[in-house]
Structures are given as C-alpha cells and as structure tokens.
C-alpha atoms as a PDB file:
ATOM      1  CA  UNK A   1       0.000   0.000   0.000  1.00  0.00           C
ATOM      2  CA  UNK A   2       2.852   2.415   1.131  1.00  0.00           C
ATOM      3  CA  UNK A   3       4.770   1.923  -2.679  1.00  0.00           C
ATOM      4  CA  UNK A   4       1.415   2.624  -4.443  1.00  0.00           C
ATOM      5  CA  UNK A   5       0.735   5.633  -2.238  1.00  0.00           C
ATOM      6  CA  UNK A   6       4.726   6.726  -3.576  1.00  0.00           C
ATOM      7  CA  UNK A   7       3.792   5.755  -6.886  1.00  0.00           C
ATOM      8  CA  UNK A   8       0.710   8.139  -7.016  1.00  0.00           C
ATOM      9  CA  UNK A   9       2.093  11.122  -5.435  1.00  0.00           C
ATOM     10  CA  UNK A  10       5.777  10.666  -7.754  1.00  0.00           C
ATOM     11  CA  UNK A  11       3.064  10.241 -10.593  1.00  0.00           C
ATOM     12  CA  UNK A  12       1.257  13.428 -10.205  1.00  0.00           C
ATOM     13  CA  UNK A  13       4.502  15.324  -9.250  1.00  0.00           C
ATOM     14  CA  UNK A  14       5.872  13.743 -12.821  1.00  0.00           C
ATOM     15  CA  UNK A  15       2.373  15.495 -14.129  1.00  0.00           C
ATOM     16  CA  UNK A  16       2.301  18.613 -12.635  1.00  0.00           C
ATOM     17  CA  UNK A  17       6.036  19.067 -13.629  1.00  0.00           C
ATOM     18  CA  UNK A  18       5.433  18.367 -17.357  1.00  0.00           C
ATOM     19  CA  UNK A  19       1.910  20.239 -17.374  1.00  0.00           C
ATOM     20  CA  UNK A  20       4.244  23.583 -15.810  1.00  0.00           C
ATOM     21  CA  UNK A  21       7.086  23.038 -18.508  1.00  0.00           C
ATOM     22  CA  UNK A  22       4.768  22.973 -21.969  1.00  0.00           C
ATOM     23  CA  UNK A  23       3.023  26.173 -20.632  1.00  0.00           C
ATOM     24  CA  UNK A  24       6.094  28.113 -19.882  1.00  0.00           C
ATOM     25  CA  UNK A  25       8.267  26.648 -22.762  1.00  0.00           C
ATOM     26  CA  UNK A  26       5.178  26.969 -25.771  1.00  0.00           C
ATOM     27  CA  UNK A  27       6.162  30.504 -26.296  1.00  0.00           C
ATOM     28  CA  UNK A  28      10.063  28.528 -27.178  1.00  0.00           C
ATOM     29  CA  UNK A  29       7.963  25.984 -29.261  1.00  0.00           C
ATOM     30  CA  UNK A  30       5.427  27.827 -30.787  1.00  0.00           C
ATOM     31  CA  UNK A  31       7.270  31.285 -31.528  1.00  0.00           C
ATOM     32  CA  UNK A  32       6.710  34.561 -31.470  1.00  0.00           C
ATOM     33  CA  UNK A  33       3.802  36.223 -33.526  1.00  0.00           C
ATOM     34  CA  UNK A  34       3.415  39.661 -34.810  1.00  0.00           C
ATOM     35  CA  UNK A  35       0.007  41.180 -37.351  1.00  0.00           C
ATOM     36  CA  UNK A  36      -0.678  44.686 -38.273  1.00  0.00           C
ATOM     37  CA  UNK A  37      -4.295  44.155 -38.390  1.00  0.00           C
ATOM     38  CA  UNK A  38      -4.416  47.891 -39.535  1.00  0.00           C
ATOM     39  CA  UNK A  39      -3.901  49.211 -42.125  1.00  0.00           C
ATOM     40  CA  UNK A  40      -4.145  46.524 -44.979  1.00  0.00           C
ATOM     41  CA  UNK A  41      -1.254  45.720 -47.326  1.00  0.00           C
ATOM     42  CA  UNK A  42      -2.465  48.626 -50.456  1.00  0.00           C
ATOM     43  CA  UNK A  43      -4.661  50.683 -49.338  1.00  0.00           C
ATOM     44  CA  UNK A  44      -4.941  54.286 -50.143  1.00  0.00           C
ATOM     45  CA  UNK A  45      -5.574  56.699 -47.885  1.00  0.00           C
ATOM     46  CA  UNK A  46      -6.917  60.275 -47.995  1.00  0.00           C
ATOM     47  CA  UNK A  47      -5.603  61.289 -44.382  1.00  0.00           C
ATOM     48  CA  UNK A  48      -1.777  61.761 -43.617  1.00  0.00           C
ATOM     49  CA  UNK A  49      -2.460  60.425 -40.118  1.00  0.00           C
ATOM     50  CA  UNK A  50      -3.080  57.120 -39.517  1.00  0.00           C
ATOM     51  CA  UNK A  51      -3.645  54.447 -36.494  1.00  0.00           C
ATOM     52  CA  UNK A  52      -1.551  51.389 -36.619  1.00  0.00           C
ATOM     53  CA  UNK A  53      -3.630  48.591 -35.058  1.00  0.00           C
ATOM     54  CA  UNK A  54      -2.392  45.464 -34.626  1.00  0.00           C
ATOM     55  CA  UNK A  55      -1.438  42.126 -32.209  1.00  0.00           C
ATOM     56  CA  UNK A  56       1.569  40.148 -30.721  1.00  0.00           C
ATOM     57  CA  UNK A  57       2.236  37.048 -28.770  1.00  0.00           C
ATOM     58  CA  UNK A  58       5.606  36.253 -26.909  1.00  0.00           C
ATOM     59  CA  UNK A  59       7.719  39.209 -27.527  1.00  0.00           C
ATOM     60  CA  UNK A  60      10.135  40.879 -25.410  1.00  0.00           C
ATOM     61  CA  UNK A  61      10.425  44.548 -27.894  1.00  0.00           C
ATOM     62  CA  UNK A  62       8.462  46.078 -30.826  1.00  0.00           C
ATOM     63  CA  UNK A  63       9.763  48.757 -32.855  1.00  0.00           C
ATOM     64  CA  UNK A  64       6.871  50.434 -35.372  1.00  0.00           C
ATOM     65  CA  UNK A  65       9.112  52.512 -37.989  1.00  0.00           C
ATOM     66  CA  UNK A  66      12.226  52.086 -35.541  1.00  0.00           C
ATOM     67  CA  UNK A  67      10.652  53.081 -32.964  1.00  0.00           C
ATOM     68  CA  UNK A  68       9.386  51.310 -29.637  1.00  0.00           C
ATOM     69  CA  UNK A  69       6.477  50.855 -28.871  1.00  0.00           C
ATOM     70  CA  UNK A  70       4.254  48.664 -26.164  1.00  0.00           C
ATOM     71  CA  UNK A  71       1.651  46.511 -26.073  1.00  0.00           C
ATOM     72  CA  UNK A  72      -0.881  46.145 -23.559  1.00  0.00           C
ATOM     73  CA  UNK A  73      -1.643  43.111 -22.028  1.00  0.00           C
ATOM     74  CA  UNK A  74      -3.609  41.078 -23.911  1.00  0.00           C
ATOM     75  CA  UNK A  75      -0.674  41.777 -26.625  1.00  0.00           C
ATOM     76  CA  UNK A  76      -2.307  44.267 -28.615  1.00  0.00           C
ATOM     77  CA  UNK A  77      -0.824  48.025 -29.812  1.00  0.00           C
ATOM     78  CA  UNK A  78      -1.704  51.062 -31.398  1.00  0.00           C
ATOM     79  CA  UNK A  79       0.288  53.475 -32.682  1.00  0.00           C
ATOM     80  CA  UNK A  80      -0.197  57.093 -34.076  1.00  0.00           C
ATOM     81  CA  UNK A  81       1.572  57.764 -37.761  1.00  0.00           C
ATOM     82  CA  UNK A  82       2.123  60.827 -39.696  1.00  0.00           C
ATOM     83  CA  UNK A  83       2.448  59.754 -43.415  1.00  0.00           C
ATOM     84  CA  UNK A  84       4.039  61.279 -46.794  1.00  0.00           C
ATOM     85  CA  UNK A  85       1.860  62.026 -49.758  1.00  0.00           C
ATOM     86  CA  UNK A  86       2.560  58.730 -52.045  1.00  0.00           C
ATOM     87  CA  UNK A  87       3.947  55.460 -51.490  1.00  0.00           C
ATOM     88  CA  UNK A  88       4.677  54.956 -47.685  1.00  0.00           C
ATOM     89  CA  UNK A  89       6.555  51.407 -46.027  1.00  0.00           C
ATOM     90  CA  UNK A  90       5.325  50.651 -42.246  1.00  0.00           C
ATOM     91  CA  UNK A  91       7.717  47.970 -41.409  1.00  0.00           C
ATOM     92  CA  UNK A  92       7.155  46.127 -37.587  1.00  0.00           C
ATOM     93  CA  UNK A  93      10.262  44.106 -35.921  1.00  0.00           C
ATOM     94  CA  UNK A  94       9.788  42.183 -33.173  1.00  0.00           C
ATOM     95  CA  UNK A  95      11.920  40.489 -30.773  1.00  0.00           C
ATOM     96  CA  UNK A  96      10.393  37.193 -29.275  1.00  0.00           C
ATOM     97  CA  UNK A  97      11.180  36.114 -25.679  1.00  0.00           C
ATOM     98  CA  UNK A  98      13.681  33.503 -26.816  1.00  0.00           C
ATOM     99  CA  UNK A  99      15.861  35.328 -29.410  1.00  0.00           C
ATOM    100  CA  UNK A 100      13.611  35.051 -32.392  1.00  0.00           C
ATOM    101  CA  UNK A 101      13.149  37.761 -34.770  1.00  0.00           C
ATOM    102  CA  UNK A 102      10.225  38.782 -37.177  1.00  0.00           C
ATOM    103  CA  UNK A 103       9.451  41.496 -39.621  1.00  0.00           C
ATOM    104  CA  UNK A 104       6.341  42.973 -41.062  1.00  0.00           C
ATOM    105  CA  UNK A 105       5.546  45.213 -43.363  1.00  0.00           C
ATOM    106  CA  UNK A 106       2.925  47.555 -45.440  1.00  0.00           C
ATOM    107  CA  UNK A 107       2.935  49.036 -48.333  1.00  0.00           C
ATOM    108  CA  UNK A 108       0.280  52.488 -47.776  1.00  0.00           C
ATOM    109  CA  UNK A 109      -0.480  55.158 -50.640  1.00  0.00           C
ATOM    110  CA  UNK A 110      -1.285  58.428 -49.284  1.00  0.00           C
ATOM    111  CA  UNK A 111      -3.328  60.768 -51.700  1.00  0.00           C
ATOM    112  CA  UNK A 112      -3.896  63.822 -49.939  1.00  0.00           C
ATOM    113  CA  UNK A 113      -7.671  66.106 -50.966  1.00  0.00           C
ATOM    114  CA  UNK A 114      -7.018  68.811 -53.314  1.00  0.00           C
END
C-alpha cells in the first residue's frame, strides 16, 4: 500500500512538472507572432495620419518605424503615424522572448484632398 501511495504522489509530481514546462516553454515551441491588423497591405488613404492597429504574442520589444512601442496586455498596440503624400513602407520588428526575430511590413499610398 505504502509503494502505491509513492507511486501516485511521484506520478502526479511527474504530471504537474510536465503540465508547468509545456506552458512556460510553448512561447520557445510555438514562436513569437506579430500582425498589423491595420492598415491593410495597399490601401490608399486620404488622411496623412493614420492608427496602426495590430497584435503580438511572446515578444520581449516592438519597434513600429524604428521606434518602440508597447503593447498592452492582452498583446495588442496602437500606434499614431504621420504619413508622406505617395507610397509609404510601415515595417514592424519584433523580438520574441527567446531570441527570435520577425518582420512585417505595409505598403500604404497616401493621396492627400485637393
């Protein structure tokens, strides 16, 4: 009875141990992500400012145009822009918790009212 009772508890120790590694190692496993969820890849705008909107998931620094910026704590940002008239590049890097790197990018047209 004693070695089954060992058994058990070393078995749900074993368990609990393995259930606390794959949550705190997924972010190792599964990567980083990064979206700009706003604006869309092409889209012309009529307004030089625009909100950046988007989402992230296991990252340690975001830069928006080179800049840092934070997220809050659910992951998401937004970020104020002042655009050129014409073709403007929003480009996103991100640094993920575990040395992994991403970049995103948008390609905007600005065409200002006459």
């Amino acid at each position: 009875m004693r070695r089954f009772a060992a058994i058990f508890i070393f078995g749900l120790l074993l368990t609990a141990f393995f259930i606390y590694f794959v949550f705190n190692f997924q972010g190792f496993w599964l990567g980083p992500t990064v979206s700009i969820d706003f604006p869309e890849e092409g889209v012309t705008l009529n307004n030089s400012r625009v909100l950046v909107k988007g989402r992230s998931r296991d990252i340690s620094r975001l830069e928006l145009n080179g800049r840092p910026i934070y997220t809050d704590e659910k992951g998401n940002f937004e970020e104020e822009l002042i655009l050129f008239s014409g073709l403007n590049i929003i480009e996103l890097k991100a640094d993920g918790r575990f040395g992994r790197k991403l970049f995103e990018q948008r390609m905007v047209m600005v065409r200002m009212p006459e």
